[in-house]
C-alpha atoms as a PDB file:
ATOM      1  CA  UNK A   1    -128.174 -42.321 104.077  1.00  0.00           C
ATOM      2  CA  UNK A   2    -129.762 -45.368 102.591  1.00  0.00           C
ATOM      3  CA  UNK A   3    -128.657 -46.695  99.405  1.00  0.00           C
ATOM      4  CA  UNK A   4    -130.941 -47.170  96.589  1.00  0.00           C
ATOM      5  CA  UNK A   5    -131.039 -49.346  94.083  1.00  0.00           C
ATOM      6  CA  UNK A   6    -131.272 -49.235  90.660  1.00  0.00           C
ATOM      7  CA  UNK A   7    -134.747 -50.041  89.464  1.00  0.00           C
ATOM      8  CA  UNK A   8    -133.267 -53.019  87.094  1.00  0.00           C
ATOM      9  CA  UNK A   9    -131.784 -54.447  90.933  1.00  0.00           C
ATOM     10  CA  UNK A  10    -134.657 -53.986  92.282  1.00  0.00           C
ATOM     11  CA  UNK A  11    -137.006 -55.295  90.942  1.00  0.00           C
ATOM     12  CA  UNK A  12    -135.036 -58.414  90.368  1.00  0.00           C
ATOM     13  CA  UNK A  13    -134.729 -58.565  93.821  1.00  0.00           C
ATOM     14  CA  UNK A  14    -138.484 -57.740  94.380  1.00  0.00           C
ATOM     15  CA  UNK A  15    -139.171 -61.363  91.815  1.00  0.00           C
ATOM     16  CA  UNK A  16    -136.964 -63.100  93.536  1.00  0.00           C
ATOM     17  CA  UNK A  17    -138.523 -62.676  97.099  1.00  0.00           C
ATOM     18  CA  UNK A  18    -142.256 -63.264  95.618  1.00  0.00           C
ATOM     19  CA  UNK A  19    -140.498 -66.642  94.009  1.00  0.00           C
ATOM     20  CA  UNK A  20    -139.491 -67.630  97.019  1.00  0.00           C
ATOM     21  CA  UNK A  21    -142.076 -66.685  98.944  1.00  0.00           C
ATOM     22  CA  UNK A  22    -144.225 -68.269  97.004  1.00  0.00           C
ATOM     23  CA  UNK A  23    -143.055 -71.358  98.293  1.00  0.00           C
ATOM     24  CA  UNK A  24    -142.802 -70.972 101.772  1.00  0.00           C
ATOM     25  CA  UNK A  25    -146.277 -69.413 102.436  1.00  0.00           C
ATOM     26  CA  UNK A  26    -148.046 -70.838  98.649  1.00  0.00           C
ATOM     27  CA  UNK A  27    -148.729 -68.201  95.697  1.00  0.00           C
ATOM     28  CA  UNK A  28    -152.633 -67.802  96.572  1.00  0.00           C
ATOM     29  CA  UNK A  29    -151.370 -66.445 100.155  1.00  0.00           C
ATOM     30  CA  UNK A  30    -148.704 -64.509  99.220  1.00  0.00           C
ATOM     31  CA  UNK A  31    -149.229 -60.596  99.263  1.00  0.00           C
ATOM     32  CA  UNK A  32    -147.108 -57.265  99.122  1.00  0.00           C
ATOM     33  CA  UNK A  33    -146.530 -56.796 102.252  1.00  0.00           C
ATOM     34  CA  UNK A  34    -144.885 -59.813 102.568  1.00  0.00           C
ATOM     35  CA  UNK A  35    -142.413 -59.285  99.945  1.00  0.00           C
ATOM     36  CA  UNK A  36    -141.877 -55.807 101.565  1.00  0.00           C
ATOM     37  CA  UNK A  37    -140.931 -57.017 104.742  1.00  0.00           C
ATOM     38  CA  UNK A  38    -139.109 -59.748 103.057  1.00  0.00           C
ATOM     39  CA  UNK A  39    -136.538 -57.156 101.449  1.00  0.00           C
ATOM     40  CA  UNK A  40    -137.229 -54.565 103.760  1.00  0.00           C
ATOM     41  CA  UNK A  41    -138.913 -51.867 101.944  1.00  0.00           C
ATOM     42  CA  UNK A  42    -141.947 -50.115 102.443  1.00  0.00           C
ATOM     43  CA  UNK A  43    -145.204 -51.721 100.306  1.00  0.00           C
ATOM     44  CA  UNK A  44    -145.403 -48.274  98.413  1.00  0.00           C
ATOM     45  CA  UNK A  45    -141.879 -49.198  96.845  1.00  0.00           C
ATOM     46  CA  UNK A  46    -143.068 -52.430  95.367  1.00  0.00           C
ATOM     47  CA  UNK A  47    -145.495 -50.235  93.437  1.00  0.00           C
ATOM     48  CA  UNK A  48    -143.220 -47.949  92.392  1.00  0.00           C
ATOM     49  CA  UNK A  49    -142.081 -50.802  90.512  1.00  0.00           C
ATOM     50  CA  UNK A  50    -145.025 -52.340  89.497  1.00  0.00           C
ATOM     51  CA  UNK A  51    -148.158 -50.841  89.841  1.00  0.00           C
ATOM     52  CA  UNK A  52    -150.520 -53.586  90.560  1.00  0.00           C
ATOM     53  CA  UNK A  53    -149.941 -56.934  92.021  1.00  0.00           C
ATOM     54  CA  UNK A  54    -150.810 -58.419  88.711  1.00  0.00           C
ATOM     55  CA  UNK A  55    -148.162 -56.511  87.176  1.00  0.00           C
ATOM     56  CA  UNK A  56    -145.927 -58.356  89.059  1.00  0.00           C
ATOM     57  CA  UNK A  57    -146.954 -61.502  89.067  1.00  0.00           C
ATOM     58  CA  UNK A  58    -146.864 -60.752  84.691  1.00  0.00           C
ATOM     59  CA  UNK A  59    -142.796 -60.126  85.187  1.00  0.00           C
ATOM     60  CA  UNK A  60    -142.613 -63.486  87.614  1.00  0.00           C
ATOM     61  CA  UNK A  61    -143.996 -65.297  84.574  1.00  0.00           C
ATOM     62  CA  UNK A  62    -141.985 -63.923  82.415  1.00  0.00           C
ATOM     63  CA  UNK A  63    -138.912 -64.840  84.259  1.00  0.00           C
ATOM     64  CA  UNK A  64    -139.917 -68.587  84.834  1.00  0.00           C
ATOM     65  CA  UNK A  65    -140.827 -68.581  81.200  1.00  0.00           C
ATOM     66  CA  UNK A  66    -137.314 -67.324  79.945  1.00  0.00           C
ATOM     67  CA  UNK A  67    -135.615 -69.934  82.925  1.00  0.00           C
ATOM     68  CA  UNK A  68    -137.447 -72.717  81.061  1.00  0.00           C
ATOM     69  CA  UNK A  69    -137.047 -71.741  77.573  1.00  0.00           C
ATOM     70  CA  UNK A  70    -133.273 -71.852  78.403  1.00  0.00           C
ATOM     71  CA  UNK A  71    -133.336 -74.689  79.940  1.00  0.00           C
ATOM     72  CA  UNK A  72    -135.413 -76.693  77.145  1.00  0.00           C
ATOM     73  CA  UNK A  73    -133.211 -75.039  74.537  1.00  0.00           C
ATOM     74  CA  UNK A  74    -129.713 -76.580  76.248  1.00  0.00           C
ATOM     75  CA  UNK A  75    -131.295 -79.640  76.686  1.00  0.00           C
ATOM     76  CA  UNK A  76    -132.561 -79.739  72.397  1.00  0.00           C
ATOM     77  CA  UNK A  77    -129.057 -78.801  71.783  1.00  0.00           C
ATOM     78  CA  UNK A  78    -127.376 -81.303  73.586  1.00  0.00           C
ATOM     79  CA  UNK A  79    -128.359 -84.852  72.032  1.00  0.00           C
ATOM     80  CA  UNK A  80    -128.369 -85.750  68.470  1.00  0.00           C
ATOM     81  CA  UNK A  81    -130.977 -88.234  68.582  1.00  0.00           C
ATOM     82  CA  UNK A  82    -134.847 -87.593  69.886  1.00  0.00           C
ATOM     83  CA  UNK A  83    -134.326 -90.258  72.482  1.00  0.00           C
ATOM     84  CA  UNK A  84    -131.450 -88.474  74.048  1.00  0.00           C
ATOM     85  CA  UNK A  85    -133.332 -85.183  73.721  1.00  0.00           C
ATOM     86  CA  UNK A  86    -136.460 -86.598  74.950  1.00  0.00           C
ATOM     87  CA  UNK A  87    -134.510 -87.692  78.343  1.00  0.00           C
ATOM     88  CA  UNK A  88    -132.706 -84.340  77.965  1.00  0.00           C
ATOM     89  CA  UNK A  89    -135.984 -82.197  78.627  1.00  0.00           C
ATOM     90  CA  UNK A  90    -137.258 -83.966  81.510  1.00  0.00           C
ATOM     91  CA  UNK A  91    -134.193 -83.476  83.351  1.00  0.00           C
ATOM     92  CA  UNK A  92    -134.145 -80.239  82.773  1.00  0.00           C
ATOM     93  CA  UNK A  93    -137.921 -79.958  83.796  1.00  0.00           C
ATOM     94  CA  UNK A  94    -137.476 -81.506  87.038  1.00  0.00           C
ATOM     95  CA  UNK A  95    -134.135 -79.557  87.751  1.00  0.00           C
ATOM     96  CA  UNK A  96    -135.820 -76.017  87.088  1.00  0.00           C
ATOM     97  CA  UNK A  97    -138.404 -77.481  89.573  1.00  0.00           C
ATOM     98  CA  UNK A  98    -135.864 -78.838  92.030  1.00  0.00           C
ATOM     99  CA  UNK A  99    -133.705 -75.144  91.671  1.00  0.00           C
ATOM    100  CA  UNK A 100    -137.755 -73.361  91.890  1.00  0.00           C
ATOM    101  CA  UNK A 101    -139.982 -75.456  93.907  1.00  0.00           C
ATOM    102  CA  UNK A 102    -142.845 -72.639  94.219  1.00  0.00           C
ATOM    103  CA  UNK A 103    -142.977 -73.559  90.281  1.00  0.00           C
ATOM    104  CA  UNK A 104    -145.425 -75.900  90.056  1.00  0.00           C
ATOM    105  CA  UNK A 105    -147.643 -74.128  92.555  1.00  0.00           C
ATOM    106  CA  UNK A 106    -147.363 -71.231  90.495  1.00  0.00           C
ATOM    107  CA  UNK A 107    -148.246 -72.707  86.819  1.00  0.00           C
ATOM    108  CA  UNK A 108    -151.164 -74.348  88.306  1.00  0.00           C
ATOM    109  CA  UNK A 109    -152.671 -72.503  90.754  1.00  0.00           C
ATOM    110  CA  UNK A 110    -155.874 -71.543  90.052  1.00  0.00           C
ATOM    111  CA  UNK A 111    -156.288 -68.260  91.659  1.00  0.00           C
ATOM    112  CA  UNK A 112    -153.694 -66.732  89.856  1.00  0.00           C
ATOM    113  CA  UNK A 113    -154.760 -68.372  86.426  1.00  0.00           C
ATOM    114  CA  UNK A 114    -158.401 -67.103  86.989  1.00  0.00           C
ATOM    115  CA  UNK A 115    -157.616 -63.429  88.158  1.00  0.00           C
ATOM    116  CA  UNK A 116    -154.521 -62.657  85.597  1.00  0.00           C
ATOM    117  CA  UNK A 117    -155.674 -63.605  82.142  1.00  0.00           C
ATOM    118  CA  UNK A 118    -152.103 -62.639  80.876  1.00  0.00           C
ATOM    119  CA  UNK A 119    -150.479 -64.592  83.681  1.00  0.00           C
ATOM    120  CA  UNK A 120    -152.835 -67.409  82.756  1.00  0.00           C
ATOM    121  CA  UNK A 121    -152.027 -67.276  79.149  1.00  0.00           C
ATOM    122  CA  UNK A 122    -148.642 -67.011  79.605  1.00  0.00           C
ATOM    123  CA  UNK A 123    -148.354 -70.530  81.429  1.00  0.00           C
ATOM    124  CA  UNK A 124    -150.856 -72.352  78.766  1.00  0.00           C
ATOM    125  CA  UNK A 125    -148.726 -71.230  76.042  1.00  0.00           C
ATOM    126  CA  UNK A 126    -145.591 -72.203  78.146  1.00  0.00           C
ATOM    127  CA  UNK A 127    -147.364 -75.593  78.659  1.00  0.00           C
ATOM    128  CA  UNK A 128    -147.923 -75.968  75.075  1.00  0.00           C
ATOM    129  CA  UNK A 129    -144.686 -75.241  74.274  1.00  0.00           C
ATOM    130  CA  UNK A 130    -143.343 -78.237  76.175  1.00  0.00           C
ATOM    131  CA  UNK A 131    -146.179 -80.606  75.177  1.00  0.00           C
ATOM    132  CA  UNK A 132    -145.206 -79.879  71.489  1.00  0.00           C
ATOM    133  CA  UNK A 133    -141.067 -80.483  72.026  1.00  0.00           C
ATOM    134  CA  UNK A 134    -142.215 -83.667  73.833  1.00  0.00           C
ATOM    135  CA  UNK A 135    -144.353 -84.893  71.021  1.00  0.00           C
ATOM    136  CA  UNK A 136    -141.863 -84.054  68.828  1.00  0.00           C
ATOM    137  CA  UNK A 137    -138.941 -85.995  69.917  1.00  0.00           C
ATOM    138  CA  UNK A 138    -141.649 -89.115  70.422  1.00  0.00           C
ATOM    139  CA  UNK A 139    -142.326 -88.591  67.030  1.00  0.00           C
ATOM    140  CA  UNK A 140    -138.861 -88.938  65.766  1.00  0.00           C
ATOM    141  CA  UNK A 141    -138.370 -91.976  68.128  1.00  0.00           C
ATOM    142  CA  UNK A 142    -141.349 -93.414  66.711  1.00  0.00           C
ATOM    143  CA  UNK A 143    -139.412 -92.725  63.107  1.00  0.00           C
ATOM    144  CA  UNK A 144    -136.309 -93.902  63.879  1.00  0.00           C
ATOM    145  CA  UNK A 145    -137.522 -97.066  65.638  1.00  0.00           C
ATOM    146  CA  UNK A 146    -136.262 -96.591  69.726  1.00  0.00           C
ATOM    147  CA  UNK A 147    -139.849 -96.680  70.105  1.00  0.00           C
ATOM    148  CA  UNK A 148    -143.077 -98.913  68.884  1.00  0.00           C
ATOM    149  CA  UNK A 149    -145.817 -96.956  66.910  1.00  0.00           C
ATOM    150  CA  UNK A 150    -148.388 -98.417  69.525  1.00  0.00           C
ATOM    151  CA  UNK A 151    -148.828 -95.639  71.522  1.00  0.00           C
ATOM    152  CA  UNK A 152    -149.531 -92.330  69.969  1.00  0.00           C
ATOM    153  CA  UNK A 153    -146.879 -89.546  70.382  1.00  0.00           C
ATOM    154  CA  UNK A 154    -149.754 -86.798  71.662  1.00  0.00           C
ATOM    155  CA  UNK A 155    -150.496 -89.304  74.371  1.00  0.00           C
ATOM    156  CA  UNK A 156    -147.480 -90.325  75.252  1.00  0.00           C
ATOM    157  CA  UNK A 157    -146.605 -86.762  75.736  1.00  0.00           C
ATOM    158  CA  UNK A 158    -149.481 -85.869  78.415  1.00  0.00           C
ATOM    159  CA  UNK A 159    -148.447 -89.066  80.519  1.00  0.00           C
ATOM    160  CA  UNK A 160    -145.084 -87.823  80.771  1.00  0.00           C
ATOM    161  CA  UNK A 161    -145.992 -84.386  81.778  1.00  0.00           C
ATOM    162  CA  UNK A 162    -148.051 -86.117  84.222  1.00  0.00           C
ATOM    163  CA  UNK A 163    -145.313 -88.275  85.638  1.00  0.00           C
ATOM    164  CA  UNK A 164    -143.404 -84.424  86.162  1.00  0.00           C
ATOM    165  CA  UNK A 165    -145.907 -83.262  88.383  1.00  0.00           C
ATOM    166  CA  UNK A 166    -146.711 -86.227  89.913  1.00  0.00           C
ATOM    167  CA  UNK A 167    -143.192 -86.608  91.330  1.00  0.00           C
ATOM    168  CA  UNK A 168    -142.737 -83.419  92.170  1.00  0.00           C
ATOM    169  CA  UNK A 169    -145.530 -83.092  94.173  1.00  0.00           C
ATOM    170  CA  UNK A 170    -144.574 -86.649  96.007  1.00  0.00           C
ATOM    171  CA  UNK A 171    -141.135 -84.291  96.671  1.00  0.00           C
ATOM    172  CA  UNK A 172    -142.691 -81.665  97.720  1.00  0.00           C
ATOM    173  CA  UNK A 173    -145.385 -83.655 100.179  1.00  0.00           C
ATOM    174  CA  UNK A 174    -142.586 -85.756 101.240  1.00  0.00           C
ATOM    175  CA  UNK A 175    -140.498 -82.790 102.266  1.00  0.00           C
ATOM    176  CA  UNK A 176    -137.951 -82.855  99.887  1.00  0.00           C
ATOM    177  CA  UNK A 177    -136.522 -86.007 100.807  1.00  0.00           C
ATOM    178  CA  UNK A 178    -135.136 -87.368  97.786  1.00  0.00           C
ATOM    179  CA  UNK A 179    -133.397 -86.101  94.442  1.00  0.00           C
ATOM    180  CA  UNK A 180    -136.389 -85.109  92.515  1.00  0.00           C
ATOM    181  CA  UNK A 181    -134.178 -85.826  89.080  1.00  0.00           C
ATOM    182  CA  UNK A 182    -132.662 -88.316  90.335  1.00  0.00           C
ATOM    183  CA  UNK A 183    -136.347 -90.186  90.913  1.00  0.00           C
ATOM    184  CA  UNK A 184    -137.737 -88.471  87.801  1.00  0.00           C
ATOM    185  CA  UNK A 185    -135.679 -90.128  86.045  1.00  0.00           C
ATOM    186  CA  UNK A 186    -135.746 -93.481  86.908  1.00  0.00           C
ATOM    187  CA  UNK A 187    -139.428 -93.247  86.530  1.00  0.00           C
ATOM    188  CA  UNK A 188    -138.925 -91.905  83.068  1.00  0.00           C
ATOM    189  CA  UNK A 189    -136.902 -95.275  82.419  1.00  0.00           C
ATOM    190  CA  UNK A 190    -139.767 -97.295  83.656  1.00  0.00           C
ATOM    191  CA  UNK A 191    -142.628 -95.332  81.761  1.00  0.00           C
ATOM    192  CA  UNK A 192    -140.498 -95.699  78.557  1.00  0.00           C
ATOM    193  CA  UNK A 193    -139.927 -99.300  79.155  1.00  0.00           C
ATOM    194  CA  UNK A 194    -144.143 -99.418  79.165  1.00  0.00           C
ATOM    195  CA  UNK A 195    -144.149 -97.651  75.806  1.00  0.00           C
ATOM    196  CA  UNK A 196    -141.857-100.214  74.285  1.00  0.00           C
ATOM    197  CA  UNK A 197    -138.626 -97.875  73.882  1.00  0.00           C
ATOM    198  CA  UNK A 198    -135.401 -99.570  73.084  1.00  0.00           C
ATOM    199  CA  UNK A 199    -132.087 -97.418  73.994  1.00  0.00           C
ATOM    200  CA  UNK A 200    -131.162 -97.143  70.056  1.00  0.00           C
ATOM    201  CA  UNK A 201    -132.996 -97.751  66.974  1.00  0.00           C
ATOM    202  CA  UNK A 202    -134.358-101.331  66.569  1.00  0.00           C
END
């Protein structure tokens, strides 16, 4: 007699599959029946759990949503000074990327952000979130002098949200071959050396 699992288990399990399923065979591809076969149940059991496939995609967001809330929290928490927590948050970006690399795929693609409306809300407001921690710690470098008042905070903020995906996408293209924080980072040094940062205040 089989097992079963409690529903809590299982559908963490049944996340996890469609997480990392989503990056072997790409989000817009991905169906039930592939996570069925991927944890051996029947497709009829992942709908016991969730009802419709947007239902699940819902508790996948709000997963990666409390993985990088976490994340950005340690890293606020762990440098006194904006600079330091500036640097802090784009590590942890790229290392919730490097630990999930389905992520990006998943916050941008478009099929799921036109057919889920909560999914797709979800992921702007997640966006937002980061934009506004990022603008915030600019800000306070701009105040406490580790950076010149020539470029404006908001801006500053999309470029380096750019840089994020850019380089992760380079990873992923380039199969993986390099430490994605380890190359995230060094480009961070470089596009804060364009924006006139200094390590401490001037």
């Amino acid at each position: 007699m089989l097992h079963r699992k409690p529903a809590g288990d299982r559908k963490t399990e049944i996340v996890e599959a469609l997480l990392d399923l989503a990056d072997r065979v790409g989000p817009d591809r991905l169906t039930t029946n592939d996570i069925a076969r991927e944890i051996g149940v029947t497709q009829a059991a992942i709908f016991r759990h969730f009802p419709t496939k947007a239902d699940l995609w819902l508790e996948a967001g709000d997963v990666i949503a409390g993985r990088l809330t976490q994340a950005w929290g340690r890293a606020l928490a762990s440098d006194p000074t904006p600079g330091g927590r500036l640097r802090g948050l784009i590590a942890a970006q790229l290392r919730q990327i490097e630990a999930a690399p389905a992520l990006p795929a998943i916050l941008h693609s478009r099929e799921l952000n036109v057919d889920n409306a909560g999914l797709r809300d979800r992921f702007r407001g997640l966006l937002m979130q980061f934009q506004g921690h990022l603008v915030a710690n600019l800000e306070g470098m701009i105040s406490d002098g580790s950076m010149g008042a020539r470029v404006r905070a908001a801006d500053a903020a999309v470029l380096l949200i750019s840089l994020v995906q850019g380089v992760a996408i380079r990873w992923s293209l380039g199969s993986r071959g390099f430490s994605l924080p380890d190359e995230g980072m060094r480009l961070l040094d470089v596009q804060l050396a364009l924006f006139g940062c200094r390590e401490g205040p001037g």
